[in-house]
N, C-alpha and C. Protein backbone atom coordinates (compact mmCIF):
# COMPACT_ATOMS: atom_id res chain seq x y z
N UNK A 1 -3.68 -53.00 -18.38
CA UNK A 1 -3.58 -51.66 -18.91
C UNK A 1 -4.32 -50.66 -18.03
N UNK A 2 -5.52 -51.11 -17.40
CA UNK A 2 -6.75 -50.08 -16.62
C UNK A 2 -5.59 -50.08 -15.29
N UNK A 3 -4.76 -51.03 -14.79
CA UNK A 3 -4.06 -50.30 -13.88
C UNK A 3 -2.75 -49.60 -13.86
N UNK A 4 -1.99 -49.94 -14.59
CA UNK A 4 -1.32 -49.07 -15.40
C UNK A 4 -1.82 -47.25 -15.16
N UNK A 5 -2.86 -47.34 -16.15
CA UNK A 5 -3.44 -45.99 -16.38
C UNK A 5 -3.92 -45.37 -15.14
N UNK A 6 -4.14 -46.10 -13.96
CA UNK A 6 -4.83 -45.80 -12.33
C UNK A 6 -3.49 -45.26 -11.71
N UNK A 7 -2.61 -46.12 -11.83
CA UNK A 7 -0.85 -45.78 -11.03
C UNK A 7 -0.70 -44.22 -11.65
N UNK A 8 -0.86 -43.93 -12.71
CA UNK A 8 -0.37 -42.62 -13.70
C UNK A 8 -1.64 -41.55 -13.30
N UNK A 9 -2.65 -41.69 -13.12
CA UNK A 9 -3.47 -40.48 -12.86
C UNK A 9 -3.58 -40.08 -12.04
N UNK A 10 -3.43 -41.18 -10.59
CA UNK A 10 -3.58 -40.49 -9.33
C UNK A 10 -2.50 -39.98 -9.04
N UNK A 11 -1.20 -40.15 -9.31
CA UNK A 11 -0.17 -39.42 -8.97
C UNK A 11 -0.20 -37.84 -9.74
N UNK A 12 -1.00 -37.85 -10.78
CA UNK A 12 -0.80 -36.61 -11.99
C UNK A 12 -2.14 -35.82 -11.30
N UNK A 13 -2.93 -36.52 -10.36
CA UNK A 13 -3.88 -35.74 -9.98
C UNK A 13 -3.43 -34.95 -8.14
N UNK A 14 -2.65 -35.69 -7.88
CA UNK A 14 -2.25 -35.41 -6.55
C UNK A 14 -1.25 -34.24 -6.49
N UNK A 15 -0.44 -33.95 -7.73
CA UNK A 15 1.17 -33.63 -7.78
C UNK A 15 0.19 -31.75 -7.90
N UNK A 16 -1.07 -31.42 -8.55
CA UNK A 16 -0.94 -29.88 -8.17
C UNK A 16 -1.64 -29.67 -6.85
N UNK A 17 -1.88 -30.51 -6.02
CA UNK A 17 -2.50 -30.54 -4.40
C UNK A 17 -0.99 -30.30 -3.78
N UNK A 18 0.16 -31.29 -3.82
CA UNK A 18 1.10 -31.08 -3.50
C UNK A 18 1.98 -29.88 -3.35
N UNK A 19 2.27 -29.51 -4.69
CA UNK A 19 2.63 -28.25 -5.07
C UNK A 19 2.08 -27.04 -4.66
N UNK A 20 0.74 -27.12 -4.40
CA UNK A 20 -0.02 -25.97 -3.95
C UNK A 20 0.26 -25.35 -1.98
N UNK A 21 0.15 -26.77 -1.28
CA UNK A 21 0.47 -27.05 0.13
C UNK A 21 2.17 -26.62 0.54
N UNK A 22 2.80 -27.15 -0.44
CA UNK A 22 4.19 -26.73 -0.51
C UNK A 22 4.38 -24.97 -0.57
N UNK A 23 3.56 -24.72 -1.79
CA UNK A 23 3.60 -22.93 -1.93
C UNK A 23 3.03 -22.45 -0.88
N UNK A 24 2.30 -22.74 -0.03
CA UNK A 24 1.43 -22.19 1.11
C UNK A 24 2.64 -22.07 2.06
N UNK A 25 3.05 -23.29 2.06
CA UNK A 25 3.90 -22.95 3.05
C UNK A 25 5.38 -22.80 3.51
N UNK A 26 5.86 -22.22 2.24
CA UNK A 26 6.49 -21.39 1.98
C UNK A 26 6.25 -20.18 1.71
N UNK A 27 4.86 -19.81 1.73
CA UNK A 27 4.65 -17.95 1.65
C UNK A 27 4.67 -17.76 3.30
N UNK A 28 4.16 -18.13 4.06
CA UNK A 28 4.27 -18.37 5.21
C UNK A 28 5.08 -17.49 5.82
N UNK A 29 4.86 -16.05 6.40
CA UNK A 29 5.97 -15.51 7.31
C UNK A 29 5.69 -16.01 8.56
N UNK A 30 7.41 -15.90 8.93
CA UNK A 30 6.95 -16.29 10.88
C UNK A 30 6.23 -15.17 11.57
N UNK A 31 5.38 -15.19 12.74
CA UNK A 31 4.99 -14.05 12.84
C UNK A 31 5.83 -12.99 14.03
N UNK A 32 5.10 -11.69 13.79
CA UNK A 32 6.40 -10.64 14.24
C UNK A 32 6.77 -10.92 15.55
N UNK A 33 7.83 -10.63 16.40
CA UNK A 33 7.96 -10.37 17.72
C UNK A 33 8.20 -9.31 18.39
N UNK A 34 7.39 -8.66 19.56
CA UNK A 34 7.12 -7.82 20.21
C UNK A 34 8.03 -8.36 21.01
N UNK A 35 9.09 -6.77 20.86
CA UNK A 35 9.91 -6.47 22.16
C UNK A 35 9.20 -6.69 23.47
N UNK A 36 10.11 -7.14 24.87
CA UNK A 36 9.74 -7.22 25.74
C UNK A 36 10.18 -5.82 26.51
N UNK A 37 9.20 -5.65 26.99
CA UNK A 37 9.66 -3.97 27.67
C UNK A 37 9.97 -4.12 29.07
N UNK A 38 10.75 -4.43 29.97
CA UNK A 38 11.09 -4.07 30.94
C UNK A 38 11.56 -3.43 32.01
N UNK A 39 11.27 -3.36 33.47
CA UNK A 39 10.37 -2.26 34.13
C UNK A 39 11.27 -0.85 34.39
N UNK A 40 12.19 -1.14 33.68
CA UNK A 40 12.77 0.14 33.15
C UNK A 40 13.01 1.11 31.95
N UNK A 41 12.00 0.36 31.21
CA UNK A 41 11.04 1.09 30.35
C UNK A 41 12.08 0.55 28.87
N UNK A 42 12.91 0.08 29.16
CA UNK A 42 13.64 -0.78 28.00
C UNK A 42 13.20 -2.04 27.20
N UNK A 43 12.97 -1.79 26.42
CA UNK A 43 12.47 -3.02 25.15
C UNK A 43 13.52 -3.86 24.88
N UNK A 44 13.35 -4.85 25.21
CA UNK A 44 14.84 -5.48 24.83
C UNK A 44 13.99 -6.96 23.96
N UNK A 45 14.84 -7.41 22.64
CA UNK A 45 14.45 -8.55 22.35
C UNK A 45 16.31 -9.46 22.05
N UNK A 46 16.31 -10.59 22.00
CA UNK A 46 17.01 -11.56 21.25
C UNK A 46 17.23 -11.64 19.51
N UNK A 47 17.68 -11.88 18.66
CA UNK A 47 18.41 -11.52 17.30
C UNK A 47 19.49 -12.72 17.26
N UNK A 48 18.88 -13.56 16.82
CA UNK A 48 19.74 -15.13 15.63
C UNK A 48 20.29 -14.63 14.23
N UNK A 49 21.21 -14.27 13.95
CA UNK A 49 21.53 -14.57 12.77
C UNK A 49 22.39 -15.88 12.59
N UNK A 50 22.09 -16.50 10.99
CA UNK A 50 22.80 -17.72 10.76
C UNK A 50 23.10 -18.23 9.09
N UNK A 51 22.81 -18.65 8.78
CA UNK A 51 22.25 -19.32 7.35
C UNK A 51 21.48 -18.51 6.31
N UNK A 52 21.60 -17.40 6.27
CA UNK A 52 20.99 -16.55 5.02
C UNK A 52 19.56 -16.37 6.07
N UNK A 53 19.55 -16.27 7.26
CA UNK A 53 18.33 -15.84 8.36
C UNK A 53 19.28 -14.92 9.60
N UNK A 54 17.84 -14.50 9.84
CA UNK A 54 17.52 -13.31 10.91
C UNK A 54 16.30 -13.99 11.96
N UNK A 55 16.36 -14.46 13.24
CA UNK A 55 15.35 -14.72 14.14
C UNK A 55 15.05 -14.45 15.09
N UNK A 56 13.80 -13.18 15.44
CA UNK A 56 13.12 -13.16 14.42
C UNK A 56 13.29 -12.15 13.52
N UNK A 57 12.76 -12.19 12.50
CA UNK A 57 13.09 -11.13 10.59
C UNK A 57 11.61 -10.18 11.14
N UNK A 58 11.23 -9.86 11.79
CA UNK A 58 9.80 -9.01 12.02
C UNK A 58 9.71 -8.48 13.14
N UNK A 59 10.24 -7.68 13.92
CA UNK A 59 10.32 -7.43 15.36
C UNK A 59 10.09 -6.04 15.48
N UNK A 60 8.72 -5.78 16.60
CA UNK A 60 7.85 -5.03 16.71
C UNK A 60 8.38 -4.14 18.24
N UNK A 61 8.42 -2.53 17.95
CA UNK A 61 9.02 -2.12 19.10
C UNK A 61 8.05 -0.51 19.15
N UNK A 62 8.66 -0.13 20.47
CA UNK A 62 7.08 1.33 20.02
C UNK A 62 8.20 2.35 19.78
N UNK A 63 8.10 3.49 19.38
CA UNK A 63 9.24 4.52 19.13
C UNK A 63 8.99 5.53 20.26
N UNK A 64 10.02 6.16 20.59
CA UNK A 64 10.66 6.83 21.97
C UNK A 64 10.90 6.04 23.10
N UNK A 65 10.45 4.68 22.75
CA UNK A 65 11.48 4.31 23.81
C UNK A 65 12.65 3.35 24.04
N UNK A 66 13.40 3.48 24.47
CA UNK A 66 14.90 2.93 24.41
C UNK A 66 14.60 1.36 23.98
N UNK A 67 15.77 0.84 23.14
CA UNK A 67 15.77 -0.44 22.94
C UNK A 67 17.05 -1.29 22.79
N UNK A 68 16.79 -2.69 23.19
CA UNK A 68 18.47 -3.27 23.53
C UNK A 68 18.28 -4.52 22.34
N UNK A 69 18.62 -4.64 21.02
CA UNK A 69 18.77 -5.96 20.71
C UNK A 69 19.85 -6.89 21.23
N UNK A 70 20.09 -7.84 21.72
CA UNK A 70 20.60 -8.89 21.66
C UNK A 70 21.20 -9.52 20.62
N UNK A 71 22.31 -9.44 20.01
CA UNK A 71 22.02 -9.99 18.82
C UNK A 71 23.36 -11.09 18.91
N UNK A 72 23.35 -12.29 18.12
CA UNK A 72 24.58 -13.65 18.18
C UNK A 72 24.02 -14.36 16.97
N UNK A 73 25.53 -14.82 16.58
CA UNK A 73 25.67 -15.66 15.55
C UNK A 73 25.13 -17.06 15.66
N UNK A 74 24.75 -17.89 14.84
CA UNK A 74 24.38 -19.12 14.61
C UNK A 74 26.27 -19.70 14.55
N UNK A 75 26.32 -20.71 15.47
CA UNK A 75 27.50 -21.54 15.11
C UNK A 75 28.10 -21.63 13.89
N UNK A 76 29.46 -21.23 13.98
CA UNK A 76 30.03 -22.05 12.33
C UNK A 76 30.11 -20.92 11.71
N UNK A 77 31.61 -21.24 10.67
CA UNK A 77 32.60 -20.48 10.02
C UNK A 77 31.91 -19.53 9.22
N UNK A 78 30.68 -19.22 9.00
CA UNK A 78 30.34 -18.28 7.87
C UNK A 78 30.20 -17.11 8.88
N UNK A 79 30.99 -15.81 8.11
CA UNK A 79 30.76 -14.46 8.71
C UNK A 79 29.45 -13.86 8.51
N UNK A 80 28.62 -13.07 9.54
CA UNK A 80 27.53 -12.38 9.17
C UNK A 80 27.75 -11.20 9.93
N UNK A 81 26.94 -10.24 9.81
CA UNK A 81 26.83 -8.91 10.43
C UNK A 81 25.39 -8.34 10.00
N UNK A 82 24.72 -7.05 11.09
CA UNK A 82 23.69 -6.53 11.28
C UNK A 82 23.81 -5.43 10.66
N UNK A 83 22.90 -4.47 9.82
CA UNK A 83 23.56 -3.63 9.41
C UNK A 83 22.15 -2.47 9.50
N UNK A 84 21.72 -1.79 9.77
CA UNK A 84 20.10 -1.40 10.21
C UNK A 84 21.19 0.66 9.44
N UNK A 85 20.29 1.17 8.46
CA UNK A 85 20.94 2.83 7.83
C UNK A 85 19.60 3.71 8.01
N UNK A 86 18.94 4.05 8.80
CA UNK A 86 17.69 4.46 9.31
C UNK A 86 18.37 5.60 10.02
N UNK A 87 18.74 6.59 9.94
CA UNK A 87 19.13 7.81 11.08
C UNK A 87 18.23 8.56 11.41
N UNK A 88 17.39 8.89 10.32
CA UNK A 88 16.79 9.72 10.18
C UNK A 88 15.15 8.85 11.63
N UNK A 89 15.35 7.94 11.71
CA UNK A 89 14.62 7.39 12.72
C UNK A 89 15.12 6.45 13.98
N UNK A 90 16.62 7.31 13.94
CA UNK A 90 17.69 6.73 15.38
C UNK A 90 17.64 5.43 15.06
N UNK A 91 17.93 4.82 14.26
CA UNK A 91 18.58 3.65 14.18
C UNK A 91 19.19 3.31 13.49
N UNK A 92 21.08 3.12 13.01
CA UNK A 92 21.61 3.62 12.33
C UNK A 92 23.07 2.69 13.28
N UNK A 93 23.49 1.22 12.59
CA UNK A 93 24.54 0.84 13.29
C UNK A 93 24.69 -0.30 12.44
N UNK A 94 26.08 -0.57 12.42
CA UNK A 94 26.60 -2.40 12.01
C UNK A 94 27.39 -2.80 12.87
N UNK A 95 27.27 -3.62 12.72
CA UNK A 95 27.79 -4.89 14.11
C UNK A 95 28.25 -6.13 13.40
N UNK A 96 29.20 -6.39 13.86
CA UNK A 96 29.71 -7.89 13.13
C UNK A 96 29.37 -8.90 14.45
N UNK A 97 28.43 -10.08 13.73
CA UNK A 97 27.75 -10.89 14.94
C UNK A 97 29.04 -12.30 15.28
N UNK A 98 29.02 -12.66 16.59
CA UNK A 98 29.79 -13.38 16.71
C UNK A 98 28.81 -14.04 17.61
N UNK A 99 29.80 -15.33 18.37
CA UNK A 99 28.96 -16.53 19.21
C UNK A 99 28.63 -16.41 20.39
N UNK A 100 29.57 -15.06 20.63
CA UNK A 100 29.39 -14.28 21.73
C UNK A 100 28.09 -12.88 21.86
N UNK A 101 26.92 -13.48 22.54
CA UNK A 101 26.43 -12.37 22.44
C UNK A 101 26.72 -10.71 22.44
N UNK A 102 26.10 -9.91 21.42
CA UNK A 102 26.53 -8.48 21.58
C UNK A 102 24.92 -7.85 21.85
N UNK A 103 25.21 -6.04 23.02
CA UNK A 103 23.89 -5.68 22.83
C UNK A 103 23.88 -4.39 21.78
N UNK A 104 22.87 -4.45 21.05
CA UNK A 104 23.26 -2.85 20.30
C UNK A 104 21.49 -2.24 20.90
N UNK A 105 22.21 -0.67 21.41
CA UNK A 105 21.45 0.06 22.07
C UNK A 105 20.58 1.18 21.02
N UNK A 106 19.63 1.69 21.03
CA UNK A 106 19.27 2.99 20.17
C UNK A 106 17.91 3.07 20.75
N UNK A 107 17.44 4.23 20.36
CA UNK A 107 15.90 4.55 20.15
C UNK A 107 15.39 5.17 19.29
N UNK A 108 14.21 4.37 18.48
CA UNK A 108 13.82 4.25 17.72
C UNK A 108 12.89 5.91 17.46
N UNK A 109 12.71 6.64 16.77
CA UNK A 109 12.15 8.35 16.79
C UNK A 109 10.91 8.30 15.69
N UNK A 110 10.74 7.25 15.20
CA UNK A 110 9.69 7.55 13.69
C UNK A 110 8.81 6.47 13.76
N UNK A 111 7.65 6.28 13.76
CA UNK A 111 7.01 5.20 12.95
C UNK A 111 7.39 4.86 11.91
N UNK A 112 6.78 3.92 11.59
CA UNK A 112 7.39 2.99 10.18
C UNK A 112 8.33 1.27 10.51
N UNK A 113 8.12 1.27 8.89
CA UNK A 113 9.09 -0.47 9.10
C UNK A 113 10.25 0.39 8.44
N UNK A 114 11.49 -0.31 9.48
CA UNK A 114 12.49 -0.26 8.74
C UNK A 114 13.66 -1.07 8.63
N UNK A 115 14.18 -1.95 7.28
CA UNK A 115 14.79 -2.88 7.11
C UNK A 115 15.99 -3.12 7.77
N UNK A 116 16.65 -4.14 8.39
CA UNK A 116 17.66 -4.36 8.48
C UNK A 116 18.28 -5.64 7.54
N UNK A 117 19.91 -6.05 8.09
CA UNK A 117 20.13 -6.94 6.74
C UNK A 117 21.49 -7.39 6.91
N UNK A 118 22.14 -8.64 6.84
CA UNK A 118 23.69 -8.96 6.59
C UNK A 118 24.17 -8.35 5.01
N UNK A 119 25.13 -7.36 5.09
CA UNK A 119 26.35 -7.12 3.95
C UNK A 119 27.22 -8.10 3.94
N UNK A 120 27.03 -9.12 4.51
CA UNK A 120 28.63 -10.07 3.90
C UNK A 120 28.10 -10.83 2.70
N UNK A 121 29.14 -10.67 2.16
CA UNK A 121 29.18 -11.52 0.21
C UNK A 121 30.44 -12.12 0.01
N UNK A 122 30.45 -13.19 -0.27
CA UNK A 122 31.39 -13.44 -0.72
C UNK A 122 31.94 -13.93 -2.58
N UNK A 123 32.79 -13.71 -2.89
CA UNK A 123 33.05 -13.05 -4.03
C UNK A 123 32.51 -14.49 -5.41
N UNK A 124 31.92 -14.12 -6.18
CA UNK A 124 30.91 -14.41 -7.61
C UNK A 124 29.96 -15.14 -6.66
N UNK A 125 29.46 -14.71 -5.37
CA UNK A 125 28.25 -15.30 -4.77
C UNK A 125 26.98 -14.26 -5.09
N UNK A 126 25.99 -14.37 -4.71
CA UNK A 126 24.85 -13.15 -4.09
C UNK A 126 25.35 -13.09 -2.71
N UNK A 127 24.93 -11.58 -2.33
CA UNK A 127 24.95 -11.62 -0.94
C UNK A 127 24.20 -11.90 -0.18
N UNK A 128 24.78 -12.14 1.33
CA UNK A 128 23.66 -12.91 2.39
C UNK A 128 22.40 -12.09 2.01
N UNK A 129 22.39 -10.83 2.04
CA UNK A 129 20.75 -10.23 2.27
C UNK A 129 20.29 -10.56 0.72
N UNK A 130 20.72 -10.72 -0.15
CA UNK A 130 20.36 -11.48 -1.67
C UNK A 130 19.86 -12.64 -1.23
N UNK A 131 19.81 -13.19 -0.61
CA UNK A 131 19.88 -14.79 -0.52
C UNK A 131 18.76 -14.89 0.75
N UNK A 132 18.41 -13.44 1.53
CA UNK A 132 16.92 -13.62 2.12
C UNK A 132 17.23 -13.29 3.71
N UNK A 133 18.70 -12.71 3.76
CA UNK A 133 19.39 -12.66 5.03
C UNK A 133 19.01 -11.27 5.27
N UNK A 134 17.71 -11.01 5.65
CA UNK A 134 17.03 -9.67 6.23
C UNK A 134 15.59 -9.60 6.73
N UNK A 135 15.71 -8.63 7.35
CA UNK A 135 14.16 -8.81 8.31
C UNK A 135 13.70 -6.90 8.52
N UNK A 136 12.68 -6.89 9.49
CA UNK A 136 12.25 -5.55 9.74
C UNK A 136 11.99 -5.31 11.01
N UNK A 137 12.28 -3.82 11.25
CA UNK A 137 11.88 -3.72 12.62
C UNK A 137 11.24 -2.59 12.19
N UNK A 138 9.38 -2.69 13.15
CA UNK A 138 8.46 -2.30 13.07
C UNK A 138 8.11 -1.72 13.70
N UNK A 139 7.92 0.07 13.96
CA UNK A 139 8.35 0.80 14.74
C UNK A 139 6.77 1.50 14.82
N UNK A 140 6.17 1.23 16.42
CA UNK A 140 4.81 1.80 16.47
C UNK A 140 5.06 2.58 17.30
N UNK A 141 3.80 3.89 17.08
CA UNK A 141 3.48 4.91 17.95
C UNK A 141 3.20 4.53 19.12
């Protein structure tokens, strides 16, 4: 019976250690990425979309000066697209992503974060950006 009762507690004592390590790391953001600025004064970074993701979802750029995302689809039949409604801080475009890289050009005029996000849904689903398919671009002085 005393081992019995040993098999049952250590597992009932382990399971909120577990749970806790699990929540950690899943709060977990990846951390941001800083455009690379090159020597023509262009910031250019790379942009994964795929699976209800954006990589990277946090991407850090300075404002006034020109910027090139990169942006391509993750392999495989699901449609996604970029969709960034910011005008009021020059950035303001949708793009339907394919396997073929595309560049989308702008410059950024405001400080601030401002969201971008996939609009594709498909019908009695949530949509991709429902489902976590969005990120920010983080626009410093």
């Amino acid at each position: 019976m005393k081992r019995t009762a040993r098999f049952l507690i250590v597992p009932a004592l382990l399971l909120p250690l577990v749970c806790q390590a699990a929540a950690a790391q899943e709060n977990r953001l990846p951390p941001p990425a800083l455009a690379a600025t090159g020597q023509d004064g262009v910031q250019r970074i790379e942009v994964v979309g795929g699976s209800y993701f954006f990589r990277p979802s946090h991407i850090i750029v300075k404002a006034n000066a020109p910027v090139q995302l990169k942006v391509v689809k993750e392999s495989g039949l699901m449609p996604h697209n970029i969709v960034m409604s910011s005008p009021d801080a020059g950035m303001d475009f949708t793009v339907d992503l394919d396997d073929v890289p595309r560049v989308i050009s702008f410059t950024p005029t405001r400080p601030g974060r401002y969201p971008f996000y996939c609009t594709e849904k498909f019908p009695l689903f949530p949509s991709h950006r429902e489902n976590g398919m969005e990120g920010v671009i983080e626009v410093l002085p």
